[in-house]
C-alpha atoms as a PDB file:
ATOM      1  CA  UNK A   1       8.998  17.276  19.293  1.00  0.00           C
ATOM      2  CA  UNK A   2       8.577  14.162  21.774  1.00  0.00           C
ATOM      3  CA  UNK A   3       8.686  10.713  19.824  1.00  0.00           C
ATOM      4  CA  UNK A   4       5.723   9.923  20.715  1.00  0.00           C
ATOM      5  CA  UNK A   5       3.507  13.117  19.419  1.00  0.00           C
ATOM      6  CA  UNK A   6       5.440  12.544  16.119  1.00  0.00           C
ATOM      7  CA  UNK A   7       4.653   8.791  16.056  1.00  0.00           C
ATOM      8  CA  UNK A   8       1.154  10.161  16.647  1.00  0.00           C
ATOM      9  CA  UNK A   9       1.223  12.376  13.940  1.00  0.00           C
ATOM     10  CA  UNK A  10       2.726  10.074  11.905  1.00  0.00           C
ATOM     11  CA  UNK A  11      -0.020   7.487  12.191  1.00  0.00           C
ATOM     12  CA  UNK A  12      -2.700   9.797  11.965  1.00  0.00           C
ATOM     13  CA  UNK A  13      -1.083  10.922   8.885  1.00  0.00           C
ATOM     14  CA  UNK A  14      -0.940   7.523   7.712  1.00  0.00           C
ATOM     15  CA  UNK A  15      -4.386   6.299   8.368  1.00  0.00           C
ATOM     16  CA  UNK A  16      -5.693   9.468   6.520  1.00  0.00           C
ATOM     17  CA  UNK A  17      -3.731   8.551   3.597  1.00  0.00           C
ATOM     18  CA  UNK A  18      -4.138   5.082   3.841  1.00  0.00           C
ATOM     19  CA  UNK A  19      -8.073   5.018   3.870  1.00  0.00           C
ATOM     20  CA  UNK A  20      -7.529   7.880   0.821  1.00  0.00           C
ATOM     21  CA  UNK A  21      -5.340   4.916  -1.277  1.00  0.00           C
ATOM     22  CA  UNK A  22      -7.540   2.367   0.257  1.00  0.00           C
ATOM     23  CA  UNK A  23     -10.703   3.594  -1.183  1.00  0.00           C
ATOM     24  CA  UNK A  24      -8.627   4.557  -4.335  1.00  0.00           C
ATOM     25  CA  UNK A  25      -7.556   0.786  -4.857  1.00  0.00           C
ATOM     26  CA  UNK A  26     -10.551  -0.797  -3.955  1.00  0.00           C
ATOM     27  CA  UNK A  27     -12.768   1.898  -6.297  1.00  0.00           C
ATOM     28  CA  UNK A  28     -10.534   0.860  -8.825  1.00  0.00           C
ATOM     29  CA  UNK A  29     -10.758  -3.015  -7.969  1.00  0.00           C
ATOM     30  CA  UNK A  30     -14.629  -2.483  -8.016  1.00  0.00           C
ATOM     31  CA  UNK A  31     -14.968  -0.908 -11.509  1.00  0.00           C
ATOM     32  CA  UNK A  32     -12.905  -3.560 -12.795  1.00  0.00           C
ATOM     33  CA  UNK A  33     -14.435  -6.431 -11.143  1.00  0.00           C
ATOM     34  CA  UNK A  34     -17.779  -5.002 -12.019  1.00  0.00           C
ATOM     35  CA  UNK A  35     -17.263  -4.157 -15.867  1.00  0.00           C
ATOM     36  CA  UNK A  36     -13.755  -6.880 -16.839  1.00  0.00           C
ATOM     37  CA  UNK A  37     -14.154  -9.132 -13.866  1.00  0.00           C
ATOM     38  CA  UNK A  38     -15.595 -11.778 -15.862  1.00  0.00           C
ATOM     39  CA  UNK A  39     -13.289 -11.492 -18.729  1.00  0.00           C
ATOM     40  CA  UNK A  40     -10.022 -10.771 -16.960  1.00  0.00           C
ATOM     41  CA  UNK A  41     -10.979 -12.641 -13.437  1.00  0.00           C
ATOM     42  CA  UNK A  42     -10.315 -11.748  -9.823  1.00  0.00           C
ATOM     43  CA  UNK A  43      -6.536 -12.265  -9.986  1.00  0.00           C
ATOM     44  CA  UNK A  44      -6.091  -9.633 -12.517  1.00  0.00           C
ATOM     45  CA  UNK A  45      -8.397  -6.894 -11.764  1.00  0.00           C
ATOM     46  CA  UNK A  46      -6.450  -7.357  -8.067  1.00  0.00           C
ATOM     47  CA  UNK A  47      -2.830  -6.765  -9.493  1.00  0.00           C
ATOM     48  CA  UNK A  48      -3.953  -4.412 -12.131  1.00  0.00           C
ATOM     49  CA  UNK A  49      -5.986  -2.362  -8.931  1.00  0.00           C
ATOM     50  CA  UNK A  50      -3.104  -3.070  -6.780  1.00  0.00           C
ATOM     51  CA  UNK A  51      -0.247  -1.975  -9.212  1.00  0.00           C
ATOM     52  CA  UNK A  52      -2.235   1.024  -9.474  1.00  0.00           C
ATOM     53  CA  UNK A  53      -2.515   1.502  -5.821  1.00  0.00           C
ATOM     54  CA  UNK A  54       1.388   1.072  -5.287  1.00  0.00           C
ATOM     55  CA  UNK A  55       1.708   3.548  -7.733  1.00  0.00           C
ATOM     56  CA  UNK A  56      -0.526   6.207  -5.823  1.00  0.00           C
ATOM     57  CA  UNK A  57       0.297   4.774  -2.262  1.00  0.00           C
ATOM     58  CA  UNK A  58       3.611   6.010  -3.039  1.00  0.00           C
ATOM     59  CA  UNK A  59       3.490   9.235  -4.204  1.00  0.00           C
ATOM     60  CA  UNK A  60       0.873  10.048  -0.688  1.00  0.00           C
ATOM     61  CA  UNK A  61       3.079   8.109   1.489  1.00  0.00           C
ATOM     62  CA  UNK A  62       6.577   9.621   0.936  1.00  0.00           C
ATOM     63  CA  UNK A  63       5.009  13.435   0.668  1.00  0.00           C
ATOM     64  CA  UNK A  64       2.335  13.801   3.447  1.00  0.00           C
ATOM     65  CA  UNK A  65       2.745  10.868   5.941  1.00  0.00           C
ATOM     66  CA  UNK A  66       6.245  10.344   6.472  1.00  0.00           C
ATOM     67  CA  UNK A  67       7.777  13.968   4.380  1.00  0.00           C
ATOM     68  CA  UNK A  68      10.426  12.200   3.691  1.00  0.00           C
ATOM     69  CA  UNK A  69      13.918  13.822   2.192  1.00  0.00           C
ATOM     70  CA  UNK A  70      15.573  11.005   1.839  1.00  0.00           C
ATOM     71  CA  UNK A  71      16.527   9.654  -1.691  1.00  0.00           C
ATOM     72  CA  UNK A  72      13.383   8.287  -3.550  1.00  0.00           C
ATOM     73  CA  UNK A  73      14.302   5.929  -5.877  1.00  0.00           C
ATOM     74  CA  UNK A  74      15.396   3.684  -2.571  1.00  0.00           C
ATOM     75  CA  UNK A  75      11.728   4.025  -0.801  1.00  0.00           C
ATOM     76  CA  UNK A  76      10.924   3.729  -4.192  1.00  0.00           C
ATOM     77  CA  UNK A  77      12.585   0.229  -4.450  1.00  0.00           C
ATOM     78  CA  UNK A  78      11.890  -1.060  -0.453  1.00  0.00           C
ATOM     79  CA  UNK A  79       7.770   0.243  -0.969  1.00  0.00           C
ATOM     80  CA  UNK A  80       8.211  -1.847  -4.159  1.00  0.00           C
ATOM     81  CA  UNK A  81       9.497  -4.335  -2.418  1.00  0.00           C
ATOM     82  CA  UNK A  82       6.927  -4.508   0.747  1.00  0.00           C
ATOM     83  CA  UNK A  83       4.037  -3.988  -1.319  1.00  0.00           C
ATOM     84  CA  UNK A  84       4.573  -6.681  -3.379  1.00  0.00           C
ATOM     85  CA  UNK A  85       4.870  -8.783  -0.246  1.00  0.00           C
ATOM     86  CA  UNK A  86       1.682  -7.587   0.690  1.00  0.00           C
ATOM     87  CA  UNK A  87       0.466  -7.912  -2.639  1.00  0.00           C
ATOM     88  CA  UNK A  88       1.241 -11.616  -2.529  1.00  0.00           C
ATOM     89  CA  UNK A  89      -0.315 -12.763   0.686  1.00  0.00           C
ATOM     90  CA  UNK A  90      -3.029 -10.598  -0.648  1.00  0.00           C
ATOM     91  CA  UNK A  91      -3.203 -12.296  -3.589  1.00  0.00           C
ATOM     92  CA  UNK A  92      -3.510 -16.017  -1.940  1.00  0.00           C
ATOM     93  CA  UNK A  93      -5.623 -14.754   0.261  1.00  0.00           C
ATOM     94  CA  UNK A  94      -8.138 -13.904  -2.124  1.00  0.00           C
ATOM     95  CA  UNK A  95      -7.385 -17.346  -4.021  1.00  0.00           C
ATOM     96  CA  UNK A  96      -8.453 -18.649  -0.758  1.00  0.00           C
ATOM     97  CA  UNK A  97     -11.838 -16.727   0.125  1.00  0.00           C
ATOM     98  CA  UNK A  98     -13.144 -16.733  -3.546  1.00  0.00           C
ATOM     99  CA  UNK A  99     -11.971 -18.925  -5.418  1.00  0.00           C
ATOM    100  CA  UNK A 100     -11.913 -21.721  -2.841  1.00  0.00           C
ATOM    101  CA  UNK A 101     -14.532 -20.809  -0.577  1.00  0.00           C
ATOM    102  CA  UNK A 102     -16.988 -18.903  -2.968  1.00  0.00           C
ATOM    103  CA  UNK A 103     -16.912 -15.836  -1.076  1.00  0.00           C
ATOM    104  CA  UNK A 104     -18.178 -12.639  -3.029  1.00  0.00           C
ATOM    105  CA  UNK A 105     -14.790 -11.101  -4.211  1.00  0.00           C
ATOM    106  CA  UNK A 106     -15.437  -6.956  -3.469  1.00  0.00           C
ATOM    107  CA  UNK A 107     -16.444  -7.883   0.614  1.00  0.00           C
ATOM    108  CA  UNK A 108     -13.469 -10.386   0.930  1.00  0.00           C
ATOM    109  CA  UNK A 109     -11.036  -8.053  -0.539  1.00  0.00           C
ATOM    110  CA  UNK A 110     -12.124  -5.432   2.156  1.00  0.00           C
ATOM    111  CA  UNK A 111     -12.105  -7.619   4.675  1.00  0.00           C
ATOM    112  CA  UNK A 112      -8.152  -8.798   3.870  1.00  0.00           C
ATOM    113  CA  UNK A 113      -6.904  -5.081   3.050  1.00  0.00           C
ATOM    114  CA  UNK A 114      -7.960  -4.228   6.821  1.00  0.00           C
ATOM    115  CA  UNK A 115      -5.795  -7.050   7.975  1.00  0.00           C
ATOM    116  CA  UNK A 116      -3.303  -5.998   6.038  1.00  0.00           C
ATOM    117  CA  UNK A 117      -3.203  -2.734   6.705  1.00  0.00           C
ATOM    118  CA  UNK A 118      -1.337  -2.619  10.190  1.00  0.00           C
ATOM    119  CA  UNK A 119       1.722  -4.527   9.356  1.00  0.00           C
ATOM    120  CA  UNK A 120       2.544  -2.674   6.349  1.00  0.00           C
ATOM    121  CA  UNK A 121       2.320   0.711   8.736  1.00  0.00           C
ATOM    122  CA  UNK A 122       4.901  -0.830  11.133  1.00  0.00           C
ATOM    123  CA  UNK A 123       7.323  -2.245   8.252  1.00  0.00           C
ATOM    124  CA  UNK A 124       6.931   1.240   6.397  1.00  0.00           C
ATOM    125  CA  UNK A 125       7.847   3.304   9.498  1.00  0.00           C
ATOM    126  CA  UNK A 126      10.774   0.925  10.225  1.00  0.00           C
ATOM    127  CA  UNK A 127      12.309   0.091   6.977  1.00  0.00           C
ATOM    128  CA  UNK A 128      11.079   2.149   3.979  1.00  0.00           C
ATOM    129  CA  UNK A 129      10.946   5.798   5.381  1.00  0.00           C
ATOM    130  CA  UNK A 130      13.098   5.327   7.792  1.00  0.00           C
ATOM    131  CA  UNK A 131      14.679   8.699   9.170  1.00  0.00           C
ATOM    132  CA  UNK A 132      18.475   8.705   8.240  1.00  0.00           C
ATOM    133  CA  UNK A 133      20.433  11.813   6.974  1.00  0.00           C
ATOM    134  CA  UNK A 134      21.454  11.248   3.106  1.00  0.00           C
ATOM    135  CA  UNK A 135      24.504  11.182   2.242  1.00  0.00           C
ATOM    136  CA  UNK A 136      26.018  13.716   0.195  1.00  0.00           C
ATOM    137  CA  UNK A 137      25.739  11.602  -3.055  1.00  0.00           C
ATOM    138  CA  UNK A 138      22.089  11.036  -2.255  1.00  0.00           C
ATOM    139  CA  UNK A 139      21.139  14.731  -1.409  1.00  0.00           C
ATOM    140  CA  UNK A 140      22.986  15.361  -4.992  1.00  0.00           C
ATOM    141  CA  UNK A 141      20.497  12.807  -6.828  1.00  0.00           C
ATOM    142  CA  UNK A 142      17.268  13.722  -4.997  1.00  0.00           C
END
């Protein structure tokens, strides 16, 4: 298979799954926004929503968009690691538009997770399920 129809795949893949976990974080931001936002505010209903959405991101990433074989609790560790990142900028970001600006939380949210979105696909292909053969203590623990 040419590099390129698997990169296609690949991404195709991934935006299928990634509008699947999107929708699953942000439903989950939403109902706790809407029924604890007041009492927990808009910096915890985002890391409770985006723990959650790690959590699930994970599981959909490693087994339909990239099928990886390679030893999970590493792209368990390096998604950790990039999604917190993202989780983060994500989180200043939304300091920024709501709490700063006054922007409605649920819209700005969106509106960052689609900016997001892309970079996390690159660094995810390039670093976290990258293609290498296991070695044979890996394929032992997997």
């Amino acid at each position: 298979m040419s590099r390129h129809v698997r990169l296609a795949g690949q991404g195709g893949r991934y935006l299928a799954v990634g509008i699947y976990n999107v929708g699953f974080t942000l439903a989950v931001f939403w109902l706790l926004d809407t029924f604890l936002g007041e009492t927990l505010g808009v910096q915890a209903v985002y890391w409770i929503s985006a723990g959650l959405g790690i959590i699930n991101g994970f599981i959909f990433q490693r087994l339909v968009v990239w099928r990886s074989r390679g030893m999970w609790r590493r792209e368990l560790a390096k998604f950790a690691v990039v999604n917190l990142a993202v989780s983060l900028i994500n989180s200043f970001l939304l300091f920024l538009t709501v709490t700063l600006w006054g922007l409605p939380a649920f819209p700005s949210q969106v509106g960052i997770t689609a900016v997001l979105l892309i970079a996390t696909f690159i660094v995810n292909r390039q670093w976290v399920f990258r293609a290498t053969q296991p070695s044979a203590r890996e394929e032992k623990d997997r």
